[in-house]
N, C-alpha and C. Protein backbone atom coordinates (compact mmCIF):
# COMPACT_ATOMS: atom_id res chain seq x y z
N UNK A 1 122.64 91.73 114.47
CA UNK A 1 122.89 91.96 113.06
C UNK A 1 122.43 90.74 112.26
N UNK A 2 122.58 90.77 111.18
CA UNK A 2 121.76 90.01 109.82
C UNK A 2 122.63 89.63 109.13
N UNK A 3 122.54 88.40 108.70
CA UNK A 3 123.71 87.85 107.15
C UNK A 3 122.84 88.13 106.28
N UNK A 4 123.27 89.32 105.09
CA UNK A 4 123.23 89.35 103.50
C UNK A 4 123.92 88.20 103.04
N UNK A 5 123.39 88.05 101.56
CA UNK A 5 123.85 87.53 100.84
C UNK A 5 123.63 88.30 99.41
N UNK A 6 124.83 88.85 99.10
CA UNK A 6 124.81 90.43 97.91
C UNK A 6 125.61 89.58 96.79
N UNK A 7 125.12 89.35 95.70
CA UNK A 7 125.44 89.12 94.38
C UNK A 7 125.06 90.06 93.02
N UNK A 8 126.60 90.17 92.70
CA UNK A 8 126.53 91.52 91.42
C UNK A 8 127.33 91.08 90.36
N UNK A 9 128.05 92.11 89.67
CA UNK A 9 128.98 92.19 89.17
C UNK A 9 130.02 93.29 89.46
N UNK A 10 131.44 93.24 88.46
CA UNK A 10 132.23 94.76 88.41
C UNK A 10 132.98 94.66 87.36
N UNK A 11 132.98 96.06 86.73
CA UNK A 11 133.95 95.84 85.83
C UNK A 11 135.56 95.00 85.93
N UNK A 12 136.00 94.90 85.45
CA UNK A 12 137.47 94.78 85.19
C UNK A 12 137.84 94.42 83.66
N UNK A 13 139.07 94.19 83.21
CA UNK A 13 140.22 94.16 82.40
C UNK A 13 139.21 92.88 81.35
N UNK A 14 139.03 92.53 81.58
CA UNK A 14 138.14 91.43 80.46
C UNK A 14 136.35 91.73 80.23
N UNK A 15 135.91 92.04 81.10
CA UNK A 15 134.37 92.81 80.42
C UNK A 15 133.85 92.79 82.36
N UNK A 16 133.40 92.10 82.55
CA UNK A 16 132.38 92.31 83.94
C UNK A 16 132.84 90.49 84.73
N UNK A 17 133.01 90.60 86.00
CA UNK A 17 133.30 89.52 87.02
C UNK A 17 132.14 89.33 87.87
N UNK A 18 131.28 88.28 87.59
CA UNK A 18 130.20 88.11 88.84
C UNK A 18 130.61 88.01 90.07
N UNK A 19 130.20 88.22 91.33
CA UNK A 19 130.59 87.77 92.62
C UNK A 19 129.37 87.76 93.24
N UNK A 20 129.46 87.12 94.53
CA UNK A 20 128.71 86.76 95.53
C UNK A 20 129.21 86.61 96.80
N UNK A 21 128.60 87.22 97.94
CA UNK A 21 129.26 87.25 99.06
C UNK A 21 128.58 87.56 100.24
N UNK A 22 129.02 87.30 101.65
CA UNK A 22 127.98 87.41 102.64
C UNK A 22 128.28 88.35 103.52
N UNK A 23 127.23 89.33 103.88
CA UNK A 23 127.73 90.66 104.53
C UNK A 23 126.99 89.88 106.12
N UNK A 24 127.17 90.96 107.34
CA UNK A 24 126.89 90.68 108.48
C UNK A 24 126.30 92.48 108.48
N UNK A 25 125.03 92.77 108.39
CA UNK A 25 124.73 94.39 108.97
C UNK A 25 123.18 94.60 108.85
N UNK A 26 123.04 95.74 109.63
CA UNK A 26 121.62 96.00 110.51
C UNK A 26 120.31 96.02 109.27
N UNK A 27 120.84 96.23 108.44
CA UNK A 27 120.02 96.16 107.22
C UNK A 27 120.44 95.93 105.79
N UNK A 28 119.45 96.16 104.72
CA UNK A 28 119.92 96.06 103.66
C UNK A 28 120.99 97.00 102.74
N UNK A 29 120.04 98.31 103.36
CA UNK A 29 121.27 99.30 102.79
C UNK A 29 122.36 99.37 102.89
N UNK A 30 122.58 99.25 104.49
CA UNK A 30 124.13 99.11 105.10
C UNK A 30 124.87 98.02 104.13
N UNK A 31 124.36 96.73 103.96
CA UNK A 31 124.94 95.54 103.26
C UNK A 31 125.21 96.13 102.22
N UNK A 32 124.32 96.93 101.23
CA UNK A 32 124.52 96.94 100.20
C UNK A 32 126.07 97.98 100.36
N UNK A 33 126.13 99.40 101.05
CA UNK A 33 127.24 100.10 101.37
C UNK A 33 128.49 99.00 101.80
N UNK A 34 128.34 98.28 102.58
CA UNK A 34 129.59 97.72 102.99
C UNK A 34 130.01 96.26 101.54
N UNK A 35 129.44 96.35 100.73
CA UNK A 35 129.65 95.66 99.53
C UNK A 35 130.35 96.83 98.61
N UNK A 36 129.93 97.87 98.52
CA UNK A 36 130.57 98.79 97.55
C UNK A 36 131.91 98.46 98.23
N UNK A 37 131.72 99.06 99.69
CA UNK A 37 133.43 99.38 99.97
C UNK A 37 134.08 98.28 100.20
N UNK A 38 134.02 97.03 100.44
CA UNK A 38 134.72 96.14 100.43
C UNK A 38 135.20 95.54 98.80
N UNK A 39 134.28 95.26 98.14
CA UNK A 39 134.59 95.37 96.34
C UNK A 39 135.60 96.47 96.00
N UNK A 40 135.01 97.32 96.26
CA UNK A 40 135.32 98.97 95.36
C UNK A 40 137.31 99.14 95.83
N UNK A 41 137.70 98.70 97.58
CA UNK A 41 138.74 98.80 97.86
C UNK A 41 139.90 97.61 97.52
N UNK A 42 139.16 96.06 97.36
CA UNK A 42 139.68 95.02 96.95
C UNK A 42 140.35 94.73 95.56
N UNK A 43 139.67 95.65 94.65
CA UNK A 43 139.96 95.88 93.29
C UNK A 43 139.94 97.12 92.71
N UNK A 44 140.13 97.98 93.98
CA UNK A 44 140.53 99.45 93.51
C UNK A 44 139.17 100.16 92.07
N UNK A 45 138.62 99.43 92.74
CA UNK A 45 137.13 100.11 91.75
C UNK A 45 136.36 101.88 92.20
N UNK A 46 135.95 102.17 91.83
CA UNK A 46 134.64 103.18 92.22
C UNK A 46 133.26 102.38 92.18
N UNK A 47 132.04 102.95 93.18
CA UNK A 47 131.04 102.65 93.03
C UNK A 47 130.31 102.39 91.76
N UNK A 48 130.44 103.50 90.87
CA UNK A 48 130.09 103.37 89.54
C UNK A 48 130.03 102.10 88.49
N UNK A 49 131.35 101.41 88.96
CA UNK A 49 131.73 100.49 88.03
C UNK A 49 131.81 98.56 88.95
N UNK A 50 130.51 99.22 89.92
CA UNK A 50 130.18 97.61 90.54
C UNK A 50 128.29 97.68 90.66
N UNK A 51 128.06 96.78 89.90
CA UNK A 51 126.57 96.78 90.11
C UNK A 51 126.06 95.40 91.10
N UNK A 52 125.23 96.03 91.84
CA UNK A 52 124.55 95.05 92.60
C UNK A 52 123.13 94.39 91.96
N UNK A 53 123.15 93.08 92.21
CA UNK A 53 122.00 92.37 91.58
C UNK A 53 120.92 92.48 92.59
N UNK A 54 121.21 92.24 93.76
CA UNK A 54 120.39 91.30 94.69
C UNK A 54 121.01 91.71 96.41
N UNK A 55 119.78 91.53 96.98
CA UNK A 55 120.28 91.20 98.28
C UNK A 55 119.52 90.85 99.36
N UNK A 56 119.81 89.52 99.41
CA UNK A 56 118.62 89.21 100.30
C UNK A 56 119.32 88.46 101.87
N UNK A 57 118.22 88.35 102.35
CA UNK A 57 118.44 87.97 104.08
C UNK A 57 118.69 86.60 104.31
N UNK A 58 120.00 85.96 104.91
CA UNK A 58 120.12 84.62 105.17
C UNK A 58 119.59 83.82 106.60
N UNK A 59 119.18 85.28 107.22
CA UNK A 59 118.97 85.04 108.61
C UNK A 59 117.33 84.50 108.68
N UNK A 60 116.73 83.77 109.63
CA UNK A 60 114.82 83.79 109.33
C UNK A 60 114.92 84.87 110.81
N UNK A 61 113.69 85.48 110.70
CA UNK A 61 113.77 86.86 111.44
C UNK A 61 112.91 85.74 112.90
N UNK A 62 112.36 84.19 112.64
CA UNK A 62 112.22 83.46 113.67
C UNK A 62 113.08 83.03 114.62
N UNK A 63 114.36 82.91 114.20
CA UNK A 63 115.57 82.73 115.16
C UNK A 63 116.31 83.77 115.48
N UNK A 64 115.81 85.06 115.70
CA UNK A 64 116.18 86.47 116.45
C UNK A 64 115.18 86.90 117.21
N UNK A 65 115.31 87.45 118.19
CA UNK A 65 114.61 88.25 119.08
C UNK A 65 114.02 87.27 120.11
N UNK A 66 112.86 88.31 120.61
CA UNK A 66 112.20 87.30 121.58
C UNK A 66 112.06 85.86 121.07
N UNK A 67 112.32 85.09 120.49
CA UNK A 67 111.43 83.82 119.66
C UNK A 67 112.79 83.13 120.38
N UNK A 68 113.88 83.88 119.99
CA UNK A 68 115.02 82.73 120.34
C UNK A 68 115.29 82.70 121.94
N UNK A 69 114.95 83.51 122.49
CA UNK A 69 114.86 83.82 124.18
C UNK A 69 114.00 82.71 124.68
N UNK A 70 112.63 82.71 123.45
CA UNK A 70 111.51 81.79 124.64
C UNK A 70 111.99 80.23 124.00
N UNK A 71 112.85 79.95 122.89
CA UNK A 71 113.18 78.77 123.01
C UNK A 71 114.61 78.24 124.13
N UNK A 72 115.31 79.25 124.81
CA UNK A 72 116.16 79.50 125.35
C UNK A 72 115.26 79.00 126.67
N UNK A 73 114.50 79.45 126.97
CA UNK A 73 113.38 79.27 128.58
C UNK A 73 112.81 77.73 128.08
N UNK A 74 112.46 77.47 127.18
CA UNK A 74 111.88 76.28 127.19
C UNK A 74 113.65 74.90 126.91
N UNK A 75 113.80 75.17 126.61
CA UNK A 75 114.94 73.72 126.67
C UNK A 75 115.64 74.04 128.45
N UNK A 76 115.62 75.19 129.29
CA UNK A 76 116.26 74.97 130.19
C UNK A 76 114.98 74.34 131.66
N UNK A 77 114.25 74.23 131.09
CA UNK A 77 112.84 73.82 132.20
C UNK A 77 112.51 72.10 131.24
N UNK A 78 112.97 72.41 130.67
CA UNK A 78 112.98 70.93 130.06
C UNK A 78 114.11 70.08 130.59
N UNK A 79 115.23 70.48 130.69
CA UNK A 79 116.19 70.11 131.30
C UNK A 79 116.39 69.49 132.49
């Protein structure tokens, strides 16, 4: 899985609350879904009334997969 980093707003009681926050999921969409429902249930919101700005990847896609395996083989033959 992937760290998001999802920054929006949502309504509430004084006009709109920015937030920012870091999701853990397989993609962007998912992030963006598990931001509704974690917002939307925290402050008893609906989707409607939380807008998303942004969402981008904290992870580099160089330190996943094979890349991190063959640095895994090289520090233990170095060893």
């Amino acid at each position: 899985m992937v760290q998001f980093a999802v920054s929006g707003q949502f309504r509430s009681r004084d006009g709109f609350n920015e937030f920012t926050t870091d999701v853990e999921a397989p993609n962007k969409n998912v992030a963006r879904e598990r931001v509704y429902a974690n917002i939307g249930s925290q402050h008893g919101l609906k989707r409607t009334q939380i807008k998303i700005d942004s969402v981008r990847s904290l992870s580099d896609n160089a330190d996943t997969g094979a890349n991190a395996d063959a640095d895994a083989d090289e520090s233990e033959v170095a060893g």
